[in-house]
Protein backbone atom coordinates (compact mmCIF):
# COMPACT_ATOMS: atom_id res chain seq x y z
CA UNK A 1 5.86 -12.35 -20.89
CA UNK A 2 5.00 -9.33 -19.02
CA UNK A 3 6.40 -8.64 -15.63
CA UNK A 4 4.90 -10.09 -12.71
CA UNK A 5 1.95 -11.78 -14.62
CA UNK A 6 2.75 -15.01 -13.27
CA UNK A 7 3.73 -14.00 -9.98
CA UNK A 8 0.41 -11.69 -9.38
CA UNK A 9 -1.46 -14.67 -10.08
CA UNK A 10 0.28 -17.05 -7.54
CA UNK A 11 -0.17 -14.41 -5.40
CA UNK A 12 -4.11 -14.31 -6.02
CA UNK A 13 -4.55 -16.79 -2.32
CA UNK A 14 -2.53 -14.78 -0.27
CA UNK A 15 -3.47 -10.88 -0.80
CA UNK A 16 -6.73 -8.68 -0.30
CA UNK A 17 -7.73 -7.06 -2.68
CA UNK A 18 -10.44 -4.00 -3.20
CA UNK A 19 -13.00 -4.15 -5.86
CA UNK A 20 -12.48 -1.14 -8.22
CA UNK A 21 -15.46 0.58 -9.61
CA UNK A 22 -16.87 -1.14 -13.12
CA UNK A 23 -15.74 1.99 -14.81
CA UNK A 24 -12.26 0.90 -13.96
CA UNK A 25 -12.61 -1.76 -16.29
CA UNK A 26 -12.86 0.45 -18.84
CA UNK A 27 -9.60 2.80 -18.13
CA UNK A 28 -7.37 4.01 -21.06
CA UNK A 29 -4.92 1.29 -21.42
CA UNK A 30 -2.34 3.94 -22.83
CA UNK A 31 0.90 4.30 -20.72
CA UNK A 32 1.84 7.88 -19.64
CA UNK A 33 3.11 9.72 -22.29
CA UNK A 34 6.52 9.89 -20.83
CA UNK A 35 9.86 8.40 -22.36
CA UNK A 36 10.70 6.46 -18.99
CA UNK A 37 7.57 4.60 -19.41
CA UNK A 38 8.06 3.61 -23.29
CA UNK A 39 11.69 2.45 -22.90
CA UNK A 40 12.89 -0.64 -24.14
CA UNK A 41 15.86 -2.58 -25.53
CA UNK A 42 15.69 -6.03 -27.28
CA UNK A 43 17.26 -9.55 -25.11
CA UNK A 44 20.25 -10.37 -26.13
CA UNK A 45 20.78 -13.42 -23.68
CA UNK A 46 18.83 -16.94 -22.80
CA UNK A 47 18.39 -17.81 -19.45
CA UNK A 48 20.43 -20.20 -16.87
CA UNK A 49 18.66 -21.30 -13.71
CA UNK A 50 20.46 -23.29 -11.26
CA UNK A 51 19.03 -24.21 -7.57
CA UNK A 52 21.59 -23.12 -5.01
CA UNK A 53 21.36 -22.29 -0.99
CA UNK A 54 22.44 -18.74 -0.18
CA UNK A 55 24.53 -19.30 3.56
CA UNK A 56 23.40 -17.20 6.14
CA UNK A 57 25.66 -14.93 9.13
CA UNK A 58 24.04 -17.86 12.00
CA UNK A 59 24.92 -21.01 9.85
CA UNK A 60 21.69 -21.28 8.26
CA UNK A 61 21.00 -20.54 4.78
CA UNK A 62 18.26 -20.02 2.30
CA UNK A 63 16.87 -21.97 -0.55
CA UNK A 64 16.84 -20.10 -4.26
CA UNK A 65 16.76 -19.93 -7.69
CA UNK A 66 19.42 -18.16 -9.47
CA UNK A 67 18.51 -17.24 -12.90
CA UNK A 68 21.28 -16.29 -14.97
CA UNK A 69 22.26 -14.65 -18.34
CA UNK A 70 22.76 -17.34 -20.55
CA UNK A 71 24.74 -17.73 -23.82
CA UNK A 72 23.45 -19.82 -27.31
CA UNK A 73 24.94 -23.05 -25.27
CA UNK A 74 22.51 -22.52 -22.46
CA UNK A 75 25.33 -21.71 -20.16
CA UNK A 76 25.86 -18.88 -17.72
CA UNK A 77 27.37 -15.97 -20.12
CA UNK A 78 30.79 -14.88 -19.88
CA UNK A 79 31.07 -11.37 -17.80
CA UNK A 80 29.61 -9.73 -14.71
CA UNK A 81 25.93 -8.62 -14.46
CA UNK A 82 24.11 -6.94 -12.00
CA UNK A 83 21.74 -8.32 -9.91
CA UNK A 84 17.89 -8.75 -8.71
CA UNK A 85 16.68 -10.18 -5.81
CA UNK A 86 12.69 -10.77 -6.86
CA UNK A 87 9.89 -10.68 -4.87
CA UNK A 88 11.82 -12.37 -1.56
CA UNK A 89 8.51 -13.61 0.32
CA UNK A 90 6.86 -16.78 2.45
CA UNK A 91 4.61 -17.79 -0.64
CA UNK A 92 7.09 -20.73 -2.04
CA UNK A 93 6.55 -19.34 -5.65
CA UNK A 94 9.90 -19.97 -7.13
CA UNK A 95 9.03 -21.39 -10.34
CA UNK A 96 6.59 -18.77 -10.95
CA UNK A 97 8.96 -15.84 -10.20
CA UNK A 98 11.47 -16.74 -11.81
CA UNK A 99 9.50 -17.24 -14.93
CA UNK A 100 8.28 -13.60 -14.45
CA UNK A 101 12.41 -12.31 -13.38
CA UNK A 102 13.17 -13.85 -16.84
CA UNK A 103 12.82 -10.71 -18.82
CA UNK A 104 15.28 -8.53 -16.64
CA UNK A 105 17.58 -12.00 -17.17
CA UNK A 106 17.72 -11.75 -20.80
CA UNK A 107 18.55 -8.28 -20.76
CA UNK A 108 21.57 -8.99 -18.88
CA UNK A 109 20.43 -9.04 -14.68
CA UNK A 110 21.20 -12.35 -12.68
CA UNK A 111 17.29 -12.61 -10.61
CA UNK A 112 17.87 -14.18 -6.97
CA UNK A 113 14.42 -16.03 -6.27
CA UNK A 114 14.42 -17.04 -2.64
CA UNK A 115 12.31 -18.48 -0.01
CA UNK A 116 12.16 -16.48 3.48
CA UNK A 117 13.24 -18.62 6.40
CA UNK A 118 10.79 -21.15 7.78
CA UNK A 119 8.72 -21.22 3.75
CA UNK A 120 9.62 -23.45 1.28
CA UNK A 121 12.94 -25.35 1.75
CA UNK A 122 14.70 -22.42 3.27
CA UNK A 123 14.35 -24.53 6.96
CA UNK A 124 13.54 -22.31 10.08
CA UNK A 125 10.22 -20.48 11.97
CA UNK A 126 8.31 -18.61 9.38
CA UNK A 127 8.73 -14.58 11.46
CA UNK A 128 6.88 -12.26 8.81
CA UNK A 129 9.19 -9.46 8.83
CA UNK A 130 10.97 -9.82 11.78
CA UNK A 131 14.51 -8.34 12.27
CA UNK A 132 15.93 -12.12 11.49
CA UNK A 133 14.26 -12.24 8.35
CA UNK A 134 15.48 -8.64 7.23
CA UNK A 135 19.09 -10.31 8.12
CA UNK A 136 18.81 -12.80 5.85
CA UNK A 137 17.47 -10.63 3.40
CA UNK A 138 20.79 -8.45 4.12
CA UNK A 139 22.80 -11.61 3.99
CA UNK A 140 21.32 -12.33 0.46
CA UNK A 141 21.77 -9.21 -0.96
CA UNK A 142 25.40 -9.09 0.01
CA UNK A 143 26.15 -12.63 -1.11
CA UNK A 144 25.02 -11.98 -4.60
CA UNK A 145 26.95 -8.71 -4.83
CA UNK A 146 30.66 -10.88 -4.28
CA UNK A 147 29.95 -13.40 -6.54
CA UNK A 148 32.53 -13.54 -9.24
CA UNK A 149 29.66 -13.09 -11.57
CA UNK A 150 27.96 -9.88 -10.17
CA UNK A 151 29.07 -6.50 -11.12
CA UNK A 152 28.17 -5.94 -6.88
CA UNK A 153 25.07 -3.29 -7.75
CA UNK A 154 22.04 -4.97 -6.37
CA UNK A 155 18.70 -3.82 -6.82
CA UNK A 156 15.21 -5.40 -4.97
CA UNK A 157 11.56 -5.53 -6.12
CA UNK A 158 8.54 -7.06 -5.23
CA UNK A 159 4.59 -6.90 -4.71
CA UNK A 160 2.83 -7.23 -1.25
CA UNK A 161 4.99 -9.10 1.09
CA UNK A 162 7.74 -8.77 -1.16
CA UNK A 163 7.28 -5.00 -1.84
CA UNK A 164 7.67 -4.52 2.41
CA UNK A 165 10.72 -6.79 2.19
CA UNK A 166 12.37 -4.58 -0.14
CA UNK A 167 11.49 -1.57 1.58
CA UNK A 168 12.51 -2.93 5.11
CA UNK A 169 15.93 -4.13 3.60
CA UNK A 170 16.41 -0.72 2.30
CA UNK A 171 16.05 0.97 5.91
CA UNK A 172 19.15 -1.62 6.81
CA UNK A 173 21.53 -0.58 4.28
CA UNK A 174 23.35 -3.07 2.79
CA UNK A 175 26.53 -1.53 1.00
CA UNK A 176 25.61 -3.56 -2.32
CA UNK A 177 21.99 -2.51 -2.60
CA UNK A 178 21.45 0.07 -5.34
CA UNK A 179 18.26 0.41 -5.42
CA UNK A 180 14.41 -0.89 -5.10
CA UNK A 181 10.86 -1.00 -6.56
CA UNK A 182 8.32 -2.04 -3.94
CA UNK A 183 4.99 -2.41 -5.69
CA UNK A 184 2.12 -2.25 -3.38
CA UNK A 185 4.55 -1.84 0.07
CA UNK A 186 3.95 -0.95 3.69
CA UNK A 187 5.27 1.68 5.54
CA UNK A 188 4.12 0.21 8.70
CA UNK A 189 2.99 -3.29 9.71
CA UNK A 190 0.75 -2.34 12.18
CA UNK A 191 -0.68 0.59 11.27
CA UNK A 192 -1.39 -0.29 7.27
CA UNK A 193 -2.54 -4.09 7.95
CA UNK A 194 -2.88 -5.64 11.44
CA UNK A 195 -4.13 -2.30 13.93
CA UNK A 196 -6.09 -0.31 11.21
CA UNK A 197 -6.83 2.66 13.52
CA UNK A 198 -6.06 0.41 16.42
CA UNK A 199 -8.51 -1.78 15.46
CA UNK A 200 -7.49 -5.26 14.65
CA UNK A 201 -8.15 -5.99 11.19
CA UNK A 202 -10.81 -8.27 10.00
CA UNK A 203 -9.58 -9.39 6.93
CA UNK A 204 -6.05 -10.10 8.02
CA UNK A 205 -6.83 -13.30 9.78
CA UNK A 206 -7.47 -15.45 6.94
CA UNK A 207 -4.56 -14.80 5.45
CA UNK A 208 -2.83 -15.31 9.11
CA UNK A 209 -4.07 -19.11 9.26
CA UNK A 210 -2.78 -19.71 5.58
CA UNK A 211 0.51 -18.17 5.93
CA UNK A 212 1.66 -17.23 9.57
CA UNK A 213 -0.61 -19.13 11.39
CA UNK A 214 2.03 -18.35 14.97
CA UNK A 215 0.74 -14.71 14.81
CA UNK A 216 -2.51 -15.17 15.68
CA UNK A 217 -0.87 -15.42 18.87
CA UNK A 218 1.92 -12.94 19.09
CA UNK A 219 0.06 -10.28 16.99
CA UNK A 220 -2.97 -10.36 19.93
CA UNK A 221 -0.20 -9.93 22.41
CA UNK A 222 0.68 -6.54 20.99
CA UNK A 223 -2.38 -4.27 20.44
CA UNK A 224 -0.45 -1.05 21.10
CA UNK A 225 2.47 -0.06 18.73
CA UNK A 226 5.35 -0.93 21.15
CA UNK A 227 9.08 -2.24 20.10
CA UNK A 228 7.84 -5.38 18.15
CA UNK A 229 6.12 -3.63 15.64
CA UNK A 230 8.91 -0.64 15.36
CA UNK A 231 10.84 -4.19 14.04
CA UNK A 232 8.62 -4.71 11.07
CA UNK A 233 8.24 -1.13 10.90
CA UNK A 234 9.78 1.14 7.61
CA UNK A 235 8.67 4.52 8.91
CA UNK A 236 10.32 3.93 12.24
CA UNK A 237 13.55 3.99 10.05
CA UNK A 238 12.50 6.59 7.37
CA UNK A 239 15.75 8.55 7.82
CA UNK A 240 17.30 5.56 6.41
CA UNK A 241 15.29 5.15 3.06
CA UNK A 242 18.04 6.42 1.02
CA UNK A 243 18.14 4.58 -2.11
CA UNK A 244 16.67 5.55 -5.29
CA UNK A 245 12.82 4.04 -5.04
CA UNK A 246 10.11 3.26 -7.27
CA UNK A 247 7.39 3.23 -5.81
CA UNK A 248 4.31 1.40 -7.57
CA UNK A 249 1.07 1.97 -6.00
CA UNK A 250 -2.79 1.11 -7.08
CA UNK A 251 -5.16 3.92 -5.60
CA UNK A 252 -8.00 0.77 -4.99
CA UNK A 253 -5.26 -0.57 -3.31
CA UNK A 254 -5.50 -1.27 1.11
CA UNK A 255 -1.62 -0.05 1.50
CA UNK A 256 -2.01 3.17 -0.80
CA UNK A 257 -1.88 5.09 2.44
CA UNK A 258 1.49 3.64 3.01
CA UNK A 259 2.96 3.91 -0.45
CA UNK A 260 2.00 7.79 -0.62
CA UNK A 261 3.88 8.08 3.47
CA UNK A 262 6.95 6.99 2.24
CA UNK A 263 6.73 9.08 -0.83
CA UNK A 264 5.89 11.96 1.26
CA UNK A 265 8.62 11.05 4.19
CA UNK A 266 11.67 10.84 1.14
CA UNK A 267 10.34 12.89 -1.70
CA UNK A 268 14.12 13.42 -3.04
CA UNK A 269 14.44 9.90 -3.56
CA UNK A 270 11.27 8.25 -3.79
CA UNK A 271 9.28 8.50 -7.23
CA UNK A 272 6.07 7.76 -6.96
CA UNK A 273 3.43 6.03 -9.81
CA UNK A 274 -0.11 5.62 -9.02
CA UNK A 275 -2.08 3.45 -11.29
CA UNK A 276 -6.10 2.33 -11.33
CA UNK A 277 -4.88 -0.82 -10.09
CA UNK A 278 -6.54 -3.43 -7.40
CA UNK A 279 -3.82 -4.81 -4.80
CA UNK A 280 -0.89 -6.88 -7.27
CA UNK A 281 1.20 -6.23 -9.82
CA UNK A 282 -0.21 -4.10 -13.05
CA UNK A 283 0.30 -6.35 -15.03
CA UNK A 284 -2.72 -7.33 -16.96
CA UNK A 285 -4.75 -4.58 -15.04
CA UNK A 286 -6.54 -1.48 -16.80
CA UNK A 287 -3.60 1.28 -17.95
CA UNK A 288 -0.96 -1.65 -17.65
CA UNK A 289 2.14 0.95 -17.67
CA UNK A 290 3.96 -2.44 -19.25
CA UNK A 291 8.18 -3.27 -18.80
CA UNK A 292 9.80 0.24 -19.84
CA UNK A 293 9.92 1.44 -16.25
CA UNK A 294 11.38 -1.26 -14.30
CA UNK A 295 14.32 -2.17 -16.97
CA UNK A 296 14.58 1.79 -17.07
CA UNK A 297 14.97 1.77 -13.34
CA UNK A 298 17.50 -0.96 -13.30
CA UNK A 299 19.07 0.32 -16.16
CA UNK A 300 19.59 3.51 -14.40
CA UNK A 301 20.70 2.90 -11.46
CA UNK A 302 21.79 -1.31 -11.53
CA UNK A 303 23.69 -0.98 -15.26
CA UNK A 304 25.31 2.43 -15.40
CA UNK A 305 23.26 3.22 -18.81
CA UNK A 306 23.46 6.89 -18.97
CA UNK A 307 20.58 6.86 -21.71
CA UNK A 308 17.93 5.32 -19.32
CA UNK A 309 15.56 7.86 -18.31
CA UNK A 310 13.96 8.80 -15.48
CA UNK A 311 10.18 9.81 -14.93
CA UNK A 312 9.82 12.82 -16.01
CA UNK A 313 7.98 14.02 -12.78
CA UNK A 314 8.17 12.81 -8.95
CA UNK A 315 5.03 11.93 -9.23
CA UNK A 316 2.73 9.84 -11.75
CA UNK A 317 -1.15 9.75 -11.05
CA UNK A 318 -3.82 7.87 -12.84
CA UNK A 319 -6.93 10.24 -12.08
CA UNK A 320 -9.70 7.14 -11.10
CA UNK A 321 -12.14 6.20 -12.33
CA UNK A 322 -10.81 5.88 -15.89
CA UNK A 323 -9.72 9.77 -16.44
CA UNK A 324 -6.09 9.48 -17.64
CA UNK A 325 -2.58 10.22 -16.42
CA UNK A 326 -0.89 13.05 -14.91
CA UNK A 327 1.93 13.99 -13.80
CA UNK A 328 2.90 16.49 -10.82
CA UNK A 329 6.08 17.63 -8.92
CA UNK A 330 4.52 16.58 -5.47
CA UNK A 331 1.78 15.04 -3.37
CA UNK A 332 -0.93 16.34 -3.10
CA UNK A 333 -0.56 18.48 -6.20
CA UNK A 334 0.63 21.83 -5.73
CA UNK A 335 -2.07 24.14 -5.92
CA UNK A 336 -4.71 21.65 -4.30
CA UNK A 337 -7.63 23.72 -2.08
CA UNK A 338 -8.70 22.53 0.83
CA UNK A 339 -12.42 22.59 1.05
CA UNK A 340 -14.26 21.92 4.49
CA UNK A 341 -17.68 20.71 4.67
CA UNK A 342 -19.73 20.47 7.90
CA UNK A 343 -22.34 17.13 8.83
CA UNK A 344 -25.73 18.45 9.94
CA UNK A 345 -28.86 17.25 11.73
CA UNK A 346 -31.19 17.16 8.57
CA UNK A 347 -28.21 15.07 7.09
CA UNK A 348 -26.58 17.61 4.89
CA UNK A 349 -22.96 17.75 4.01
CA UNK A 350 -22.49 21.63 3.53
CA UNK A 351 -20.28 24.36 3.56
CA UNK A 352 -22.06 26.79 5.57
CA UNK A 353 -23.17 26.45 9.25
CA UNK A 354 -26.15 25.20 10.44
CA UNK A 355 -27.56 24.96 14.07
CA UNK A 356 -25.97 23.02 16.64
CA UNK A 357 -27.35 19.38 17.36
CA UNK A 358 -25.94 15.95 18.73
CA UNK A 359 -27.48 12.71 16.62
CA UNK A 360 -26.75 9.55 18.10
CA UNK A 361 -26.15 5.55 16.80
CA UNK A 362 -26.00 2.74 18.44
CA UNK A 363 -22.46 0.46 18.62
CA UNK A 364 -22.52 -2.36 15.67
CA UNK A 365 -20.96 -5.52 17.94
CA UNK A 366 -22.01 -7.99 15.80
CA UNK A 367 -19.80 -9.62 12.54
CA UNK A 368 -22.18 -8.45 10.16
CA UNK A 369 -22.39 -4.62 8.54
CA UNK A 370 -24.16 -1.88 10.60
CA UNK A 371 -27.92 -1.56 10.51
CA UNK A 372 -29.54 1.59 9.57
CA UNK A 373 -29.96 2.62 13.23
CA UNK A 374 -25.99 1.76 13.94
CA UNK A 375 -24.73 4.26 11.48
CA UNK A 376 -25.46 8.19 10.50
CA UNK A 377 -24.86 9.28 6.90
CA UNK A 378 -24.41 12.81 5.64
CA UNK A 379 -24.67 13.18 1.97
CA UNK A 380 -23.67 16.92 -0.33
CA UNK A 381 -26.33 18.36 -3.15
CA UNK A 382 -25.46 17.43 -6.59
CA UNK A 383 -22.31 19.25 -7.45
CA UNK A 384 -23.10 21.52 -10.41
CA UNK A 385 -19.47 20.83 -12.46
CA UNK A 386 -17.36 17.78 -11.90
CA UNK A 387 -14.33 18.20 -8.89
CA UNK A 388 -11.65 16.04 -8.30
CA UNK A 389 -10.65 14.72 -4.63
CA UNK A 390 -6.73 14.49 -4.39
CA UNK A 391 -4.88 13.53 -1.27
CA UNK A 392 -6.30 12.64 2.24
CA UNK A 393 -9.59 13.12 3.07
CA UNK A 394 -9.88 13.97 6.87
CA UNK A 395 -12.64 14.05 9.22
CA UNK A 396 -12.79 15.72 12.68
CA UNK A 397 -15.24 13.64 14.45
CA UNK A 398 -16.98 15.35 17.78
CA UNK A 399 -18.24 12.78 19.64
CA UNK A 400 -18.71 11.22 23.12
CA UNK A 401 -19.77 7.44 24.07
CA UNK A 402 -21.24 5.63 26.17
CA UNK A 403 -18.75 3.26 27.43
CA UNK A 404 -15.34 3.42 28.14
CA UNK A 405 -13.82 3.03 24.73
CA UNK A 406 -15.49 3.42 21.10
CA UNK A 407 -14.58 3.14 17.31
CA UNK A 408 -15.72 5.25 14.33
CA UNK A 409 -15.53 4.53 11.35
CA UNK A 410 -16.00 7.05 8.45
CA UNK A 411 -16.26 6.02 5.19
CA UNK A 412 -16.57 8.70 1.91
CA UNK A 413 -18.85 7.34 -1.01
CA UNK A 414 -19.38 8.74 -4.37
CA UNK A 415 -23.20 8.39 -4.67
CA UNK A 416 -24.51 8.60 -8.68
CA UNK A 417 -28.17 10.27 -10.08
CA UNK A 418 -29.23 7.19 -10.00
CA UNK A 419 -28.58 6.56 -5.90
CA UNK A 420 -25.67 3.80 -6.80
CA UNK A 421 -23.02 4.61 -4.55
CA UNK A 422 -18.95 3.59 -4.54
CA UNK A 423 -16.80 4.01 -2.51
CA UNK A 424 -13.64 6.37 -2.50
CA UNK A 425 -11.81 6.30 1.04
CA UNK A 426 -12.78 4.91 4.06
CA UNK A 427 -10.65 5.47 7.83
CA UNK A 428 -11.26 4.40 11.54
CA UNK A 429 -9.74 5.03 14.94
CA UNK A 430 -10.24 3.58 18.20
CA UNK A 431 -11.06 6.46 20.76
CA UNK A 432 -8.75 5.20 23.58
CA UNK A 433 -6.09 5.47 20.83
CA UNK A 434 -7.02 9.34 20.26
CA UNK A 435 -3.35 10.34 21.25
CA UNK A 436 -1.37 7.64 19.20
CA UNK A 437 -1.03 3.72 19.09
CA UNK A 438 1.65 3.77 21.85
CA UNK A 439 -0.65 4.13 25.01
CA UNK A 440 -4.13 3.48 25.31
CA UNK A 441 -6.13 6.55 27.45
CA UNK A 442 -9.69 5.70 28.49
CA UNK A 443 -12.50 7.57 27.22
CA UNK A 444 -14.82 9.16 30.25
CA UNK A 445 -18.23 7.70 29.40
CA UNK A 446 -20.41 11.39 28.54
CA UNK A 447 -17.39 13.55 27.70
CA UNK A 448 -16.84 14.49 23.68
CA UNK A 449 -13.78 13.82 22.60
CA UNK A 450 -12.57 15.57 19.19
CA UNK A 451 -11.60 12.50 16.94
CA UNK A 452 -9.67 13.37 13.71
CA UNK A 453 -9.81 10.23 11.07
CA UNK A 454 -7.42 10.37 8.37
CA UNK A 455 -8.70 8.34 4.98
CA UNK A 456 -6.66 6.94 2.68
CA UNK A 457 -5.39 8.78 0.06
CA UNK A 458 -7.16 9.07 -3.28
CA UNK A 459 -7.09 11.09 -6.68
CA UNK A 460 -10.51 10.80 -7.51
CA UNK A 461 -13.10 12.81 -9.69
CA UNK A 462 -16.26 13.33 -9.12
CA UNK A 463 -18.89 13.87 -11.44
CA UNK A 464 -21.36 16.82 -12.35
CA UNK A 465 -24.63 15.56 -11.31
CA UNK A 466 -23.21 13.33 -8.37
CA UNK A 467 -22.94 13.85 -4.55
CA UNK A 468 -20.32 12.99 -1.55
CA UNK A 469 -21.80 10.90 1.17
CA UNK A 470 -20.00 10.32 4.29
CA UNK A 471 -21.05 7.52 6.73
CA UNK A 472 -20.11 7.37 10.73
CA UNK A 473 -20.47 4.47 12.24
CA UNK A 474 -18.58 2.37 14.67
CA UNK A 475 -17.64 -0.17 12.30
CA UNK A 476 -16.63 -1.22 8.61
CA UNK A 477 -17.80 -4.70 8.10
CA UNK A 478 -15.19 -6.97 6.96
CA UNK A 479 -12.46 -4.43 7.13
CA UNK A 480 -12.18 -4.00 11.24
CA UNK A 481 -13.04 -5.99 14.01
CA UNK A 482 -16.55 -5.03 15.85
CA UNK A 483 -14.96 -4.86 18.99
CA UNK A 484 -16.22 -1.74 20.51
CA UNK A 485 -18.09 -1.87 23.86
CA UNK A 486 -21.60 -2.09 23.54
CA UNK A 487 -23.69 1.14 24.10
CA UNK A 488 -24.46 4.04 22.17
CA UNK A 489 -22.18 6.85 20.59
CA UNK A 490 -23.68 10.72 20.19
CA UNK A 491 -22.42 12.71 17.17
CA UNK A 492 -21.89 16.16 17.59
CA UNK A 493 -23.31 18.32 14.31
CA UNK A 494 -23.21 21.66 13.26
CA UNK A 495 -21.61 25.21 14.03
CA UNK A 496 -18.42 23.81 16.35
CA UNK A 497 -19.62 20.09 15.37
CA UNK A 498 -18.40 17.42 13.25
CA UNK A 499 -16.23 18.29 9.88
CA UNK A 500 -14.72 16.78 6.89
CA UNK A 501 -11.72 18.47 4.87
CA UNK A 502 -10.45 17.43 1.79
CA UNK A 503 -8.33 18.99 -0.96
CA UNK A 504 -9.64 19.58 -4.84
CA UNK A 505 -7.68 20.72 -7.85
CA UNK A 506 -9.03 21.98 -11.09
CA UNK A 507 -7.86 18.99 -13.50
């Protein structure tokens, strides 16, 4: 059974995904060509599950499956093994996991499938992330490492929730853990999911009422980043992300943004793979890198194996849509050139300058997608030879409103021959939040403000015979909330106008 298979399809109610192009379906399945990604070693053990609850530091405890090597007798093996704890989350997928864990099992790893407090019988309130919930996590971690069966090197890994989990745990440093692979993790809970921008997220809520349903209250409370969300927060506590991680990220993923952060933030110990995966684990997705690299991981650092290798480069990057892997020593590639390209009146995307102009839109406040009239778009010539887009692409948005707060949104789109468009990045900012998420200044109705957007992250070519199209708008039906003031927003263009800058390498 490939890893995570089961699990990413328990997980199918509870995460959002992004729709990757049609091409994607068509990606090289072929791994990188890289030894840590082709490693492998046969089972040489059954498996042992046993239900057991996992005490906890305030007298509470936690409810889990521990999944253990097992002999021919179906018994727990003689010896000590290190340990997993597997995708620790609030989705009451025990069985599941721990049908996924059982190939790190046979190969000689005790898994730890738990509950969080307040999900499945683990009894309590249901916090996501809170600092309680990273104690437990803590707790668990340690408790496994003292068992007369553990070897005390601990390692953590999971997608989504349980890929923030093992990151957050990380940042609190429990003496046992060893080291983690967070598949599709956060590096901030407000910033990556709930406050896009400072914009409340659209698409969060339903997944609110199924899991949390008590922070549709207590999120509301806390529209600027303040102490509560520093909590939940890993790059609050990046100085303390000092275990070996593998990161697994999918670049049509929502939290790629946050994967590449903490890559960037602890590039000494952070490795970083980038599939063409939609949000979950790769398993089963186009260019499914397979087993080798997690056991290698765990080998490496969880079982002492000298022979497990490491990837052979910081970084590993599946070039979307469907070009291949590569491999680079950083992120953004070394080398990358940053192009700028200016929006103008006649609606041109452009490298030179063209004469000043203001364009205006009116404010989208409804829950439906902006009308032609509520959004400008600014779109490039064909490009002659094909280029490839990798890192951020940023815009510097001149622009002054009507009312005493605004959003933009900009989204960048990939727009074929044929006029079919897809899109590669998208980013958004509330203009009272122009200075940071901590404070809220109000915008003077009139007055331009300079606006810079940052997009998610991509490594993306585009095409000979395409065009880059860039749409500004004030929202990004269903990904942010319409919540902007009604009025009407005017878009400075041209020489000292609007701007988007992106890097471009060669390959």
């Amino acid at each position: 059974m490939k890893y995570g298979r089961i699990a990413a399809a328990l997980s199918a109610i509870v995460t959002l995904p992004l729709t990757a192009p049609t091409s994607a379906a068509h990606a090289d399945t072929v791994p990188p060509a890289d030894p840590f990604f082709s490693y492998a070693r046969a089972a040489t053990y059954g498996v042992h599950t046993e239900r057991v609850s996992v005490p906890l530091r305030d007298g509470s405890h936690l409810a889990c499956d521990l999944h253990r090597p097992a002999g021919a007798d179906g018994r727990p093996a003689d010896g000590r093994f290190p340990g997993i704890v597997y995708d620790y989350n609030a989705y009451d997928q025990l069985q599941g996991q721990g049908q996924a864990a059982a190939f790190f099992v046979t190969r000689g790893y005790t898994a730890a499938v738990c509950n969080v407090r307040g999900t499945g019988a683990s009894p309590g309130r249901l916090d996501p992330f809170s600092a309680q919930e990273q104690r437990d996590n803590y707790d668990l971690i340690e408790w496994l490492a003292v068992q007369p069966w553990s070897t005390g090197r601990i390692g953590q890994t999971g997608v989504s929730y349980g890929g923030h989990t093992s990151l957050l745990v990380a940042v609190n440093k429990p003496p046992h853990l060893a080291a983690i692979i967070p598949v599709d993790g956060i590096s901030d809970w407000y910033e990556n999911t709930i406050y896009r921008g400072g914009i409340y997220s659209a698409r969060i809520r339903d997944w609110q009422r199924a899991v949390a349903p008590d922070t549709l209250v207590t999120y509301a409370q806390h529209p600027l980043y303040d102490d509560y969300w520093r909590e939940r927060s890993v790059k609050a506590r990046w100085q303390n992300l000092d275990v070996p991680v593998l990161e697994i990220a999918g670049w049509y993923d929502r939290y790629r943004a946050a994967m590449v952060a903490n890559f960037q933030a602890r590039p000494k110990n952070v490795w970083l793979v980038a599939g063409p995966w939609v949000h979950g684990w790769p398993s089963g997705q186009p260019a499914d890198i397979g087993n080798g690299a997690y056991l290698a991981w765990w080998d490496r650092w969880l079982g002492n194996r000298t022979d497990a290798p490491l990837p052979a480069a910081k970084v590993t990057s599946y070039q979307v849509p469907g070009t291949g892997w590569q491999q680079f020593t950083t992120w953004p590639p070394p080398g990358a050139r940053q192009t700028r390209l200016g929006l103008s009146a006649d609606g041109a995307l452009t490298a030179g300058w063209s004469k000043p102009a203001t364009l205006g839109f009116t404010v989208n406040t409804e829950t439906t997608p902006s009308a032609p009239d509520e959004r400008r778009t600014f779109q490039t010539r064909p490009y002659q030879q094909d280029i490839v887009l990798a890192g951020d692409v940023t815009a510097k948005v001149r622009a002054a409103f009507s009312a005493t707060d605004g959003n933009i949104a900009v989204v960048v789109e990939d727009v074929a021959p044929d006029g079919t468009a897809v899109r590669v990045t998208q980013g958004w900012l509330k203009a009272s939040h122009r200075f940071g998420h901590e404070r809220a200044v109000p915008v003077r109705p009139g007055k331009t403000y300079d606006l810079e957007i940052r997009t998610w992250p991509t490594h993306y070519r585009l095409s000979a015979g395409h065009s880059l199209r860039v749409t500004v708008s004030s929202d990004d039906h269903p990904e942010i909330d319409s919540d902007a003031p009604a009025g009407r927003v005017r878009l400075r263009v041209g020489a000292d106008g609007s701007e988007i800058r992106f890097g471009t390498v060669t390959r």
